[in-house]
N, C-alpha and C. Protein backbone atom coordinates (compact mmCIF):
# COMPACT_ATOMS: atom_id res chain seq x y z
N UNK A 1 38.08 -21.28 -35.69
CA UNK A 1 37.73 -20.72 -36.98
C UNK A 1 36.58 -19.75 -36.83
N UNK A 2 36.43 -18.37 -37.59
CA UNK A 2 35.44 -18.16 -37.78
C UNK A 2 34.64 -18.23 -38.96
N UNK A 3 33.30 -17.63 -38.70
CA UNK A 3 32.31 -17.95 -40.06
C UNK A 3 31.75 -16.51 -40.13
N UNK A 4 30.83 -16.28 -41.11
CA UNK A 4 29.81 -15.06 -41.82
C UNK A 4 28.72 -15.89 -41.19
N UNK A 5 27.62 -15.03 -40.68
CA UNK A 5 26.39 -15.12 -40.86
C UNK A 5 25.58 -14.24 -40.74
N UNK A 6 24.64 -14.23 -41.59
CA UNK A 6 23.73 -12.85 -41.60
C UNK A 6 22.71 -12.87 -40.72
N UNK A 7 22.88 -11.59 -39.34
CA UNK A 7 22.41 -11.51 -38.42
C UNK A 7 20.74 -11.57 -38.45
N UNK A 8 20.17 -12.37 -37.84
CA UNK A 8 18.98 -12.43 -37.23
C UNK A 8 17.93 -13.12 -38.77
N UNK A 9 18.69 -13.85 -39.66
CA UNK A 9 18.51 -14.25 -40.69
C UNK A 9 18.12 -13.83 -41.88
N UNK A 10 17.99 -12.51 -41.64
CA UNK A 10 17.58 -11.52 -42.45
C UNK A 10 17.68 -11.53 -43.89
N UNK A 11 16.74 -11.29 -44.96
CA UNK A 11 16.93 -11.68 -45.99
C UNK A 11 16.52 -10.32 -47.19
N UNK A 12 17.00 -9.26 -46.12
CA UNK A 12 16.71 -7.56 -46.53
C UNK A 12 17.97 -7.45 -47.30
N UNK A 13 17.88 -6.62 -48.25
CA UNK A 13 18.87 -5.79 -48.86
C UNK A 13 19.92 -5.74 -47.75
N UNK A 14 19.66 -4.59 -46.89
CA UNK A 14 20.50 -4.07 -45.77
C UNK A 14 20.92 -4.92 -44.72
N UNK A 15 20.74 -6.04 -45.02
CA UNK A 15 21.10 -7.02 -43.55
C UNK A 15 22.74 -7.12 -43.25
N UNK A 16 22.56 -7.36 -41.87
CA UNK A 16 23.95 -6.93 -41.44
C UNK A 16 24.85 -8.32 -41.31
N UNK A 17 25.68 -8.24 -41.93
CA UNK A 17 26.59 -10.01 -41.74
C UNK A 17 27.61 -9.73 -40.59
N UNK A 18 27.40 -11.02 -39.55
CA UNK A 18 28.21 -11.01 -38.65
C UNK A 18 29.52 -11.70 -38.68
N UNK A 19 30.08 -11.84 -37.47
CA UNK A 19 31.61 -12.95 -38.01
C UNK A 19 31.43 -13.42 -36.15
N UNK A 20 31.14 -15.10 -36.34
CA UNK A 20 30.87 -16.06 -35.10
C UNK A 20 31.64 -16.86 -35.07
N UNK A 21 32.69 -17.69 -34.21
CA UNK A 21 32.92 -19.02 -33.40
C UNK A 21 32.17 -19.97 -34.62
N UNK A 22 33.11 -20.53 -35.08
CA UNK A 22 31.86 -21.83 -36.14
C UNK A 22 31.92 -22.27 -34.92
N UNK A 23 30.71 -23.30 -35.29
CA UNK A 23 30.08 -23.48 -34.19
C UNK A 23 29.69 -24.89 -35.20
N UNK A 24 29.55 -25.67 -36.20
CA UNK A 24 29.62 -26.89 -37.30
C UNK A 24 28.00 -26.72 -37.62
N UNK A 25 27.31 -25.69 -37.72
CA UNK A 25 26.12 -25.88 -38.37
C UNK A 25 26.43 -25.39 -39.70
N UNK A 26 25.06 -26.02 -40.44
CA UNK A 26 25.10 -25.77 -41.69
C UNK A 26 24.60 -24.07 -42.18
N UNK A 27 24.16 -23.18 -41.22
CA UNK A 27 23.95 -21.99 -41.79
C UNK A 27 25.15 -21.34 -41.75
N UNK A 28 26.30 -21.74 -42.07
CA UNK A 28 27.18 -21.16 -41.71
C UNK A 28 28.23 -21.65 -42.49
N UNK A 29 27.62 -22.29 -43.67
CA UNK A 29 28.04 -22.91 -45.32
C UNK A 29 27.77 -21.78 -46.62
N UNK A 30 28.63 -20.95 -46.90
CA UNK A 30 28.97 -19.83 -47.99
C UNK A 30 29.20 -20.70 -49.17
N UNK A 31 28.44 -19.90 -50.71
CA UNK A 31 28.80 -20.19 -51.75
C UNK A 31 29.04 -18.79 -52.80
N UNK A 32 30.15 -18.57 -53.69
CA UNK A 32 30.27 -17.50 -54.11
C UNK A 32 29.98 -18.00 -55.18
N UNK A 33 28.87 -17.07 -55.77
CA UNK A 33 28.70 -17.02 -57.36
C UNK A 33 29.09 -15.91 -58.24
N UNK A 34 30.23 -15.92 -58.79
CA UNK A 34 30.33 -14.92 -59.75
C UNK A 34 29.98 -15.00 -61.30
């Protein structure tokens, strides 16, 4: 499987989201709020 995670944890406007190997940690738990 893969996952989203936003590279280097970044919490900028511009941060870049990656796509990783889950790997079963929890930073790597998405919630969509619309």
């Amino acid at each position: 499987d893969k996952v989203l995670a936003v590279d280097g944890m970044s919490t900028a406007d511009s941060a870049h989201v990656v796509q990783y190997d889950d790997n079963g940690t929890a930073d790597h738990l998405w919630r969509l709020l619309l």
